[in-house]
C-alpha atoms as a PDB file:
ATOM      1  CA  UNK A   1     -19.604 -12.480  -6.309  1.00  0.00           C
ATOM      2  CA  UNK A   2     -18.504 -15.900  -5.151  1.00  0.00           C
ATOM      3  CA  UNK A   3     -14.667 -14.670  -5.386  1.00  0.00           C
ATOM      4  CA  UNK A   4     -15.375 -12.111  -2.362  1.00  0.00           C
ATOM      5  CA  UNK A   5     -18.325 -12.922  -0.513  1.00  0.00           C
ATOM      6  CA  UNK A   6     -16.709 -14.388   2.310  1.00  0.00           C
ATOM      7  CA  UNK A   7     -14.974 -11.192   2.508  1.00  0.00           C
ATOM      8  CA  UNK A   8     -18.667  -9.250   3.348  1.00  0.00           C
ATOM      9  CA  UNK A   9     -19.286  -7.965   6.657  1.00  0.00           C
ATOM     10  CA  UNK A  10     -15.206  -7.738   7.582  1.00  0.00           C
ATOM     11  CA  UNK A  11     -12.786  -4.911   7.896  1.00  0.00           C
ATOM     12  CA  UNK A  12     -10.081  -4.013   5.342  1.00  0.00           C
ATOM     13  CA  UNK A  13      -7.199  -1.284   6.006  1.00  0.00           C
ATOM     14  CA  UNK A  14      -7.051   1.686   3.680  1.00  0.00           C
ATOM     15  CA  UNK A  15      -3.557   1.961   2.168  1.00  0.00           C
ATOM     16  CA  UNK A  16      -1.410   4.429   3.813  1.00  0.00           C
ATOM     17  CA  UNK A  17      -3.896   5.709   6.201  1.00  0.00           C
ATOM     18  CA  UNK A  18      -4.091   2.526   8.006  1.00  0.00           C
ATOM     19  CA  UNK A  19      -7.888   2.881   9.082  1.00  0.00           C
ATOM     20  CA  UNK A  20     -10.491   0.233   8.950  1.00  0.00           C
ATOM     21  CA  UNK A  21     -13.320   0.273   6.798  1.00  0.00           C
ATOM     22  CA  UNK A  22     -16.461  -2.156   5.616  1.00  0.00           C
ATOM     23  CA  UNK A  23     -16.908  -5.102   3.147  1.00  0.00           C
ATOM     24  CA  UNK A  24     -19.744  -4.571   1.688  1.00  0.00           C
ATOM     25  CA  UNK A  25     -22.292  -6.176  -1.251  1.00  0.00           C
ATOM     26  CA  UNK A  26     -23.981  -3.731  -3.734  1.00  0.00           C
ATOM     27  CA  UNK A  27     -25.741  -4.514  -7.429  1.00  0.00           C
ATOM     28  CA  UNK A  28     -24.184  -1.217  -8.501  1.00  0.00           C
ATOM     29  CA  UNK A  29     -20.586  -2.890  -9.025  1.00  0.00           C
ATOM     30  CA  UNK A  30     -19.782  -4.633 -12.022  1.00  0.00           C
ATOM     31  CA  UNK A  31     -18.003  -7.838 -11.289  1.00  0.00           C
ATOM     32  CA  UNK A  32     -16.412  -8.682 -14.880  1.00  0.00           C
ATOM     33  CA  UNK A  33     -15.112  -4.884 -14.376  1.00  0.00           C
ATOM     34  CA  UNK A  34     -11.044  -5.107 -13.535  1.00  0.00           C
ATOM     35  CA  UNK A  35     -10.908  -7.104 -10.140  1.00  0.00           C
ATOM     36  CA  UNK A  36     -14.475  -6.507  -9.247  1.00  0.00           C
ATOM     37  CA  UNK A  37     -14.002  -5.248  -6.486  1.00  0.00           C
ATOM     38  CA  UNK A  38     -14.942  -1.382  -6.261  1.00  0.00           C
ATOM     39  CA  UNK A  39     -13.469   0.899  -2.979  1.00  0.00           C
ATOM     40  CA  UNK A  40     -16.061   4.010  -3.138  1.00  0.00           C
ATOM     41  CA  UNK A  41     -16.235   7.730  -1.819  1.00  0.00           C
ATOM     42  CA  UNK A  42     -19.516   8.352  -0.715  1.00  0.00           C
ATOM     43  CA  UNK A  43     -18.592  12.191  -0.276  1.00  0.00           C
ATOM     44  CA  UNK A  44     -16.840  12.663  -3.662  1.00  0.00           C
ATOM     45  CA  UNK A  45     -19.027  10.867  -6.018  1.00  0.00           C
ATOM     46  CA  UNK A  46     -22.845  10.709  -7.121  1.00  0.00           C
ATOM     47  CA  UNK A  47     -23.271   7.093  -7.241  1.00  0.00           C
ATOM     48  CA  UNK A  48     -20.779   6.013  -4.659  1.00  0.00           C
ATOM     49  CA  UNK A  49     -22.990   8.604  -2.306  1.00  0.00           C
ATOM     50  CA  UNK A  50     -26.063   6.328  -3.369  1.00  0.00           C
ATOM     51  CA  UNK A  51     -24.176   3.220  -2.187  1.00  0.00           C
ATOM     52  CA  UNK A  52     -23.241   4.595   1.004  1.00  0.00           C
ATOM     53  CA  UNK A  53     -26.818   5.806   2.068  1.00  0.00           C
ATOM     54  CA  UNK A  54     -27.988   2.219   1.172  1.00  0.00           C
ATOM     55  CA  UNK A  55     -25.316   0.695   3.668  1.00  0.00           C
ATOM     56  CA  UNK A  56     -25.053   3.169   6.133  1.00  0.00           C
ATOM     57  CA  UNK A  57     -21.564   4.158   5.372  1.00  0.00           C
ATOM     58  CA  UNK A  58     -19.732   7.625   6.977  1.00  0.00           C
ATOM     59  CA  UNK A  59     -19.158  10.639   4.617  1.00  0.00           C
ATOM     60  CA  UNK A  60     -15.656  12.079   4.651  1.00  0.00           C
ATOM     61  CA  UNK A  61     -15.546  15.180   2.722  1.00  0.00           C
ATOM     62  CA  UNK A  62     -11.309  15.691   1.931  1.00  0.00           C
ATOM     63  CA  UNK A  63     -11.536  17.851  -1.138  1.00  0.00           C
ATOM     64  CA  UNK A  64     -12.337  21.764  -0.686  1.00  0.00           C
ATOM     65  CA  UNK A  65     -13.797  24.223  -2.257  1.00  0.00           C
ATOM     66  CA  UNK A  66     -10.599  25.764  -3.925  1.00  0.00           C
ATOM     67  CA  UNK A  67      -9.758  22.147  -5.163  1.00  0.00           C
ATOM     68  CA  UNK A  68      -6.955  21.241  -2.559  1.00  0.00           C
ATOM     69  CA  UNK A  69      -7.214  18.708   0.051  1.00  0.00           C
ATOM     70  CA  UNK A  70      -8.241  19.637   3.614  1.00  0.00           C
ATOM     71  CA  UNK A  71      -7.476  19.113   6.787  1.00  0.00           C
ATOM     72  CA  UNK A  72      -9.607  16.084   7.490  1.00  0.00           C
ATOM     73  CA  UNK A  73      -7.329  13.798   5.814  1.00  0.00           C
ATOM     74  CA  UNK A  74      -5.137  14.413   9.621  1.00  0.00           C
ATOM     75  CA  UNK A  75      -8.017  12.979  11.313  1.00  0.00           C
ATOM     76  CA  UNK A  76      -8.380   9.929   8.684  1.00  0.00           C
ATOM     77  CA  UNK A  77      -4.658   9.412   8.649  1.00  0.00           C
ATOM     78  CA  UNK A  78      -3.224  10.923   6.190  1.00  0.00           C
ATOM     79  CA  UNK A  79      -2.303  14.712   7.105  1.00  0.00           C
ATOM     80  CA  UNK A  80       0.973  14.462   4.494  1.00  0.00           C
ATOM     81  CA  UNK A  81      -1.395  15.433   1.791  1.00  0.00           C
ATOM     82  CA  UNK A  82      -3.556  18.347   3.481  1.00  0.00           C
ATOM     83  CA  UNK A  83      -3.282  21.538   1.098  1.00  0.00           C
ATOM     84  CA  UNK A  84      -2.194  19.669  -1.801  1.00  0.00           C
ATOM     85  CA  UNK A  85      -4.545  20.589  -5.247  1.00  0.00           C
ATOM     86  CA  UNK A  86      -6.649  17.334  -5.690  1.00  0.00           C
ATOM     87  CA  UNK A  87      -4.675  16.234  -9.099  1.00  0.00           C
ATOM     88  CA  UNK A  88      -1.033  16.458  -7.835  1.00  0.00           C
ATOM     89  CA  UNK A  89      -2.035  14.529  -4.739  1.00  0.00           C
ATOM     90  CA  UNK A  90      -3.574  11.715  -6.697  1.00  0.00           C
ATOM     91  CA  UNK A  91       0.184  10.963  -8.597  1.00  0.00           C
ATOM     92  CA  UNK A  92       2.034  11.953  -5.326  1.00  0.00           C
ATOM     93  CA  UNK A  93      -0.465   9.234  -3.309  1.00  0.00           C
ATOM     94  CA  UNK A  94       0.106   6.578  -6.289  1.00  0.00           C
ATOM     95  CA  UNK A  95       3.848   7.168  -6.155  1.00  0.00           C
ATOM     96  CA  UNK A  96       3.654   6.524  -2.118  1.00  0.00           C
ATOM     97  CA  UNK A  97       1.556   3.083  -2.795  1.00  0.00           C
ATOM     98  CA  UNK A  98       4.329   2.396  -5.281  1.00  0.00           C
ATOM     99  CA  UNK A  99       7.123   2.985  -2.862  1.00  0.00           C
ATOM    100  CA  UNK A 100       5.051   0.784  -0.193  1.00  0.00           C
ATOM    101  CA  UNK A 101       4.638  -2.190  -2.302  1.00  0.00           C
ATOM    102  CA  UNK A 102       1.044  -2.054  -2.962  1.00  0.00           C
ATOM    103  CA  UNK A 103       0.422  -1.286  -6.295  1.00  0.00           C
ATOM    104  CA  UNK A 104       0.340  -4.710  -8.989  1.00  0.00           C
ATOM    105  CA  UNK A 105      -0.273  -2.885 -12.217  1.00  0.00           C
ATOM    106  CA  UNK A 106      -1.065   0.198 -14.263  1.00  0.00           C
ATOM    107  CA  UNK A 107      -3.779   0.414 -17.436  1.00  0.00           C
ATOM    108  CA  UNK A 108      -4.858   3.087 -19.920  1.00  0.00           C
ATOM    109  CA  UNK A 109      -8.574   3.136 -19.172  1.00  0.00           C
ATOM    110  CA  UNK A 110     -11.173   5.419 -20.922  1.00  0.00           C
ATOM    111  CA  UNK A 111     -13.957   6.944 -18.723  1.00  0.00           C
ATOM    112  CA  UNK A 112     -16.110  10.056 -19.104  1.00  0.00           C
ATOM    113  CA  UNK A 113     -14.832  12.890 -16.768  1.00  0.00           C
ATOM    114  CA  UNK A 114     -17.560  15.471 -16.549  1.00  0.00           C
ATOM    115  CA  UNK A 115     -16.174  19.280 -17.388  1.00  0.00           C
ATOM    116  CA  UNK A 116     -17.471  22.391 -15.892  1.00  0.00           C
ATOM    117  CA  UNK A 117     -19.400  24.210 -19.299  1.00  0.00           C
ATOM    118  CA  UNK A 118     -17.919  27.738 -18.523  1.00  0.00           C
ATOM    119  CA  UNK A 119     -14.389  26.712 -17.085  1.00  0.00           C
ATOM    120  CA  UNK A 120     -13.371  23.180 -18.516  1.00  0.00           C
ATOM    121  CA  UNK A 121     -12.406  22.209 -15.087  1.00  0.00           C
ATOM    122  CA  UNK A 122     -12.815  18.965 -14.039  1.00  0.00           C
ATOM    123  CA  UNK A 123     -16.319  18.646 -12.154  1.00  0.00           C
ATOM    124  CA  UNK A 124     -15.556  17.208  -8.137  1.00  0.00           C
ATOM    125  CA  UNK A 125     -19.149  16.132  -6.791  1.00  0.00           C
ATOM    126  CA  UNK A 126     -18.982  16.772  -3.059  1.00  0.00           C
ATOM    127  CA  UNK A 127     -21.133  17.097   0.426  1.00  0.00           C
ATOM    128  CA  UNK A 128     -22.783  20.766   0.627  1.00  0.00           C
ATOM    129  CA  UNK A 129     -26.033  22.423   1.807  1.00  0.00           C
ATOM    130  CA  UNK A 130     -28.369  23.063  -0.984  1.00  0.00           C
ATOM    131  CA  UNK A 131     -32.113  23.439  -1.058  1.00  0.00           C
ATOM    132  CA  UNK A 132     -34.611  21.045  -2.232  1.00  0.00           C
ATOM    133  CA  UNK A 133     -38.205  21.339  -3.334  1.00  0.00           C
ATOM    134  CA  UNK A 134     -40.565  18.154  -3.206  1.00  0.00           C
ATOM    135  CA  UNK A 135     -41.643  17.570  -6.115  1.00  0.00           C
ATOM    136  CA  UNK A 136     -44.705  14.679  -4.922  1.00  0.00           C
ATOM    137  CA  UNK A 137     -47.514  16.829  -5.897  1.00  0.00           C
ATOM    138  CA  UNK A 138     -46.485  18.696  -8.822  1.00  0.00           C
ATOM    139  CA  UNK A 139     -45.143  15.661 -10.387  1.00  0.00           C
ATOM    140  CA  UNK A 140     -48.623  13.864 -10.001  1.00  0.00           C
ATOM    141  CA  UNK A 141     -50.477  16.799 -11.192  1.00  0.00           C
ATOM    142  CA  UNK A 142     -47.837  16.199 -14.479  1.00  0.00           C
ATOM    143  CA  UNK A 143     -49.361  12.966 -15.195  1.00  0.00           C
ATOM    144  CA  UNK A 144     -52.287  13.156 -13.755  1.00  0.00           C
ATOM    145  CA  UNK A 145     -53.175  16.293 -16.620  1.00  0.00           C
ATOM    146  CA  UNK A 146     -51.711  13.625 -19.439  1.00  0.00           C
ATOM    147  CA  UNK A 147     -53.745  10.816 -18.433  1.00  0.00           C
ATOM    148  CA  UNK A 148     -56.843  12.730 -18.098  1.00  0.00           C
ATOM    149  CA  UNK A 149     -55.973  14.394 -21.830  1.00  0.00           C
ATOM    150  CA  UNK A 150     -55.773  17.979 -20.293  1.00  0.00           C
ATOM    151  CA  UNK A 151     -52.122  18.023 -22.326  1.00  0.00           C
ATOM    152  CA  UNK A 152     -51.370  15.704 -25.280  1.00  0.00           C
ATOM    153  CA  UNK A 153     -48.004  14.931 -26.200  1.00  0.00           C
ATOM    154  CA  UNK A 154     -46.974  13.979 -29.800  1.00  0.00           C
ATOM    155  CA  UNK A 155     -45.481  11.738 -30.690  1.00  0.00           C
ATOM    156  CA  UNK A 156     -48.078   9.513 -28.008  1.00  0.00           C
ATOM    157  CA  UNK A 157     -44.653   6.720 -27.655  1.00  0.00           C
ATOM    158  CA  UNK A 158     -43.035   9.443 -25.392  1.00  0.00           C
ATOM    159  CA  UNK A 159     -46.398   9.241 -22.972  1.00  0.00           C
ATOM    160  CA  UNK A 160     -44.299   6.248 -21.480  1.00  0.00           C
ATOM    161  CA  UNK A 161     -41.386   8.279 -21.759  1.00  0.00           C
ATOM    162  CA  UNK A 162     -43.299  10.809 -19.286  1.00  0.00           C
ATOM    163  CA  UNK A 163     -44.765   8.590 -17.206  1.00  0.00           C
ATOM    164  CA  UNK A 164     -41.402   6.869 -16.403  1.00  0.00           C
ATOM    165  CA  UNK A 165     -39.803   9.793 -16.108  1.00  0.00           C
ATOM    166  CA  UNK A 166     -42.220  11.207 -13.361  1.00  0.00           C
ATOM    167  CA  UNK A 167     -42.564   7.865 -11.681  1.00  0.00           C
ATOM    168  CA  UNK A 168     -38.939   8.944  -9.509  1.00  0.00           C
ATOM    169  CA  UNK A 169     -40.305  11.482  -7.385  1.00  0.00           C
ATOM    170  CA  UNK A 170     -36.701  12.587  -6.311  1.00  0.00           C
ATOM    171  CA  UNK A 171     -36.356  16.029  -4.413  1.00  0.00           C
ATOM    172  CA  UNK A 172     -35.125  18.734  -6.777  1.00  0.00           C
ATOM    173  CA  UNK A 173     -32.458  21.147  -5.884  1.00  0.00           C
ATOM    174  CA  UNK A 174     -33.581  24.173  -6.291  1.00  0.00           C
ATOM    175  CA  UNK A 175     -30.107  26.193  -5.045  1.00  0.00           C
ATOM    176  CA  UNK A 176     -26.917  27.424  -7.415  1.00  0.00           C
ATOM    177  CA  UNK A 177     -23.836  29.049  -5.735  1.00  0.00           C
ATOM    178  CA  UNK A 178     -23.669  31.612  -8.653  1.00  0.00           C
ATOM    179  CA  UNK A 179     -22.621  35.505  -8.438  1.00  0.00           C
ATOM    180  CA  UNK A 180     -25.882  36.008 -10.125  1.00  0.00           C
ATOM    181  CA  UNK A 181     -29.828  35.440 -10.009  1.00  0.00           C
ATOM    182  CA  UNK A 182     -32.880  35.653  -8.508  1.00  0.00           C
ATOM    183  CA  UNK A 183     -31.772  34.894  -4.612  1.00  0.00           C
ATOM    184  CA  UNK A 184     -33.364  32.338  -2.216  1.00  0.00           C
ATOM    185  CA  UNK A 185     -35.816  33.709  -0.273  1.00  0.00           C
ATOM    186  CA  UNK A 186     -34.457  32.568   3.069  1.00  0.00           C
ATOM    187  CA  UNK A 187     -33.202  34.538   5.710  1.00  0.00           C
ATOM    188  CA  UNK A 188     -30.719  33.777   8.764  1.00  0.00           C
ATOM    189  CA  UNK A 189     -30.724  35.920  11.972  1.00  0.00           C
ATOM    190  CA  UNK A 190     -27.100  37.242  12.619  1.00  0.00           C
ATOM    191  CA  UNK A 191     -27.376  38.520  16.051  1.00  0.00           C
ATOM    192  CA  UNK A 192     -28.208  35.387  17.582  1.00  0.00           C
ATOM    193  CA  UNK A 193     -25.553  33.485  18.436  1.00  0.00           C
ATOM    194  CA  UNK A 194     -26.204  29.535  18.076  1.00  0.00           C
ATOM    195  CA  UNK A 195     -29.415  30.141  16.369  1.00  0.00           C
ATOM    196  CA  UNK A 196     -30.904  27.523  14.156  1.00  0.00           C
ATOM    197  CA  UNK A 197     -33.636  29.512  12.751  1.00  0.00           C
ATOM    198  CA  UNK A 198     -34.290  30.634   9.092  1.00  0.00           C
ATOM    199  CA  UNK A 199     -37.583  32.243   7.423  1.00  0.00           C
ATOM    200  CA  UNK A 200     -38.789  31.840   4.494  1.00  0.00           C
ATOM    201  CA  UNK A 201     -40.548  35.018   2.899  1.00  0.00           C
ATOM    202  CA  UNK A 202     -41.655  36.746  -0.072  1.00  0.00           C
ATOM    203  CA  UNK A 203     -39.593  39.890   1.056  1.00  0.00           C
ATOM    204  CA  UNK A 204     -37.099  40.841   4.058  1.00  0.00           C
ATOM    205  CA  UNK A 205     -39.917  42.733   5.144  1.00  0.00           C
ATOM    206  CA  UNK A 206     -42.080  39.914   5.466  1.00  0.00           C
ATOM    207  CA  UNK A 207     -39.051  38.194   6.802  1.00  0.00           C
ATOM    208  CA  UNK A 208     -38.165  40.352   9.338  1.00  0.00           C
ATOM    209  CA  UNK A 209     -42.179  40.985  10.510  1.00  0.00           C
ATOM    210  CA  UNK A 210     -42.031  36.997  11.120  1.00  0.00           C
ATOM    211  CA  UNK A 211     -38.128  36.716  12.622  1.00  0.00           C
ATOM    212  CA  UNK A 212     -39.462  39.869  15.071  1.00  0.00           C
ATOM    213  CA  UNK A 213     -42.264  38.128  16.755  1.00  0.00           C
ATOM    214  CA  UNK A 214     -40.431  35.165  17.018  1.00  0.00           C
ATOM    215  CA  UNK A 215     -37.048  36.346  18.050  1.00  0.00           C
ATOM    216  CA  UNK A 216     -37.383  40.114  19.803  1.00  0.00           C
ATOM    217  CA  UNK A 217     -37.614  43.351  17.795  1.00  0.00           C
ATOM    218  CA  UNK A 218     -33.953  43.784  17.433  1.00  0.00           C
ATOM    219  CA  UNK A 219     -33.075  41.188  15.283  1.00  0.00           C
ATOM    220  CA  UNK A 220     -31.048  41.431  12.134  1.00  0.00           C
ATOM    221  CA  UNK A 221     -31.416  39.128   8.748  1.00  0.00           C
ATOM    222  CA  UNK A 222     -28.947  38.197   6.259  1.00  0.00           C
ATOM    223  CA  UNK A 223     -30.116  36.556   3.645  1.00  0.00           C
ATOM    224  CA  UNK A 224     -29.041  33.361   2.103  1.00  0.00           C
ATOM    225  CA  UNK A 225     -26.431  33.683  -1.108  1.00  0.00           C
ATOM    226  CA  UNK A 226     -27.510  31.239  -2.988  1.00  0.00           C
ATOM    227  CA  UNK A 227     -29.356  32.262  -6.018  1.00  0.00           C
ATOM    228  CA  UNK A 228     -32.848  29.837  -7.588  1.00  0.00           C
ATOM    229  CA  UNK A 229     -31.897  27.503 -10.205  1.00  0.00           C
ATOM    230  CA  UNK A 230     -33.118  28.520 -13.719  1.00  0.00           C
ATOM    231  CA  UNK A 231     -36.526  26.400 -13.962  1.00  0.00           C
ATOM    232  CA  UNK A 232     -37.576  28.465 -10.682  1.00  0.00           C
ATOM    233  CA  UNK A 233     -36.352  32.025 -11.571  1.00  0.00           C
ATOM    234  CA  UNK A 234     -37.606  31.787 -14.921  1.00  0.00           C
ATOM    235  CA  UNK A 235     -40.934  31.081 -12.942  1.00  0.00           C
ATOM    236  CA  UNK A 236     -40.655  34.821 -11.621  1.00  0.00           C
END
């Protein structure tokens, strides 16, 4: 974008907070879109997360479990919101840029806000630990059993369809934070202090034979909460 690219590669201030961050260049923005110009949250959003592992740009997780903002906004400059729920903050923060002198104009704008199928809630992507499978080899055994006609799919116009489809290899989560389900076999000590260790069994038996040998007899598992997503349990 001719309009800003003189701009890429210097520092800009975020409002309020005062702190410095990036101009950057990225075919994911669409330039006839308002100003062009997009400011992104690689933490709180799927494809600004995308843009920010392309360019190397820091994660700042401010939104918490419960919905409220957290205490990292004192850190990034901005501790006058911490504990506020995420949707009153956003009108108190717009009503601050007002009162600053840094807001030109409002529009109605329609977007698609993804809803939460048992709660309605609004959806917030953010940062946590999950598990991932690879999904390399049973993705080429997928179309390697189409090509070689071990399965046929009808209508043959979706063979593309498949094919495309399997083409991006991407990791699958394999982890849900739900009260129920078949759990993750993984298991943490928790009687070693600063441990990084985990194992990976078909039982805590066979979890605690392996975390024994490795760690001394009197070891204790927990294992993880996390229950297997529904294409793996219903493989059970």
């Amino acid at each position: 974008d001719d309009r800003y690219k003189h701009l890429i590669g210097r520092d800009v201030l975020v409002p309020i907070q005062g702190r410095r961050i990036p101009v950057i260049a990225d075919a994911y923005v669409d330039r006839e879109f308002g100003t062009g110009a997009l400011k992104i949250t690689p933490a709180h959003d799927f494809n600004d997360f995308e843009i920010g592992q392309r360019h190397g740009l820091e994660n700042h997780t401010v939104i918490g479990l419960d919905g409220s903002m957290i205490n990292s906004l004192e850190a990034l400059g901005s501790p006058q919101y911490v504990g506020l729920d995420r949707s009153k903050c956003r009108k108190v923060l717009w009503a601050d840029l007002e009162e600053a002198g840094l807001t030109l104009k409002v529009e109605d704008h329609m977007q698609r806000v993804p809803l939460s199928q048992r709660s309605g809630e609004v959806i917030e992507p953010m940062l946590s630990d999950q598990w991932f499978v690879s999904t390399e080899v049973m993705a080429q055994r997928a179309m390697d059993a189409v090509q070689s006609g071990d399965i046929n799919i009808q209508p043959d116009r979706f063979v593309k369809t498949w094919q495309d489809w399997l083409k991006e290899k991407q990791p699958w989560c394999i982890s849900r934070q739900l009260w129920w389900g078949h759990r993750i076999p993984v298991f943490y000590p928790t009687n070693r202090p600063g441990s990084d260790k985990y194992f990976v069994a078909r039982s805590e038996e066979e979890a605690l034979e392996a975390a024994r040998t490795e760690l001394g007899e009197d070891v204790e598992l927990k294992q993880d909460e996390d229950v297997l997503d529904t294409w793996f349990s219903s493989g059970l």
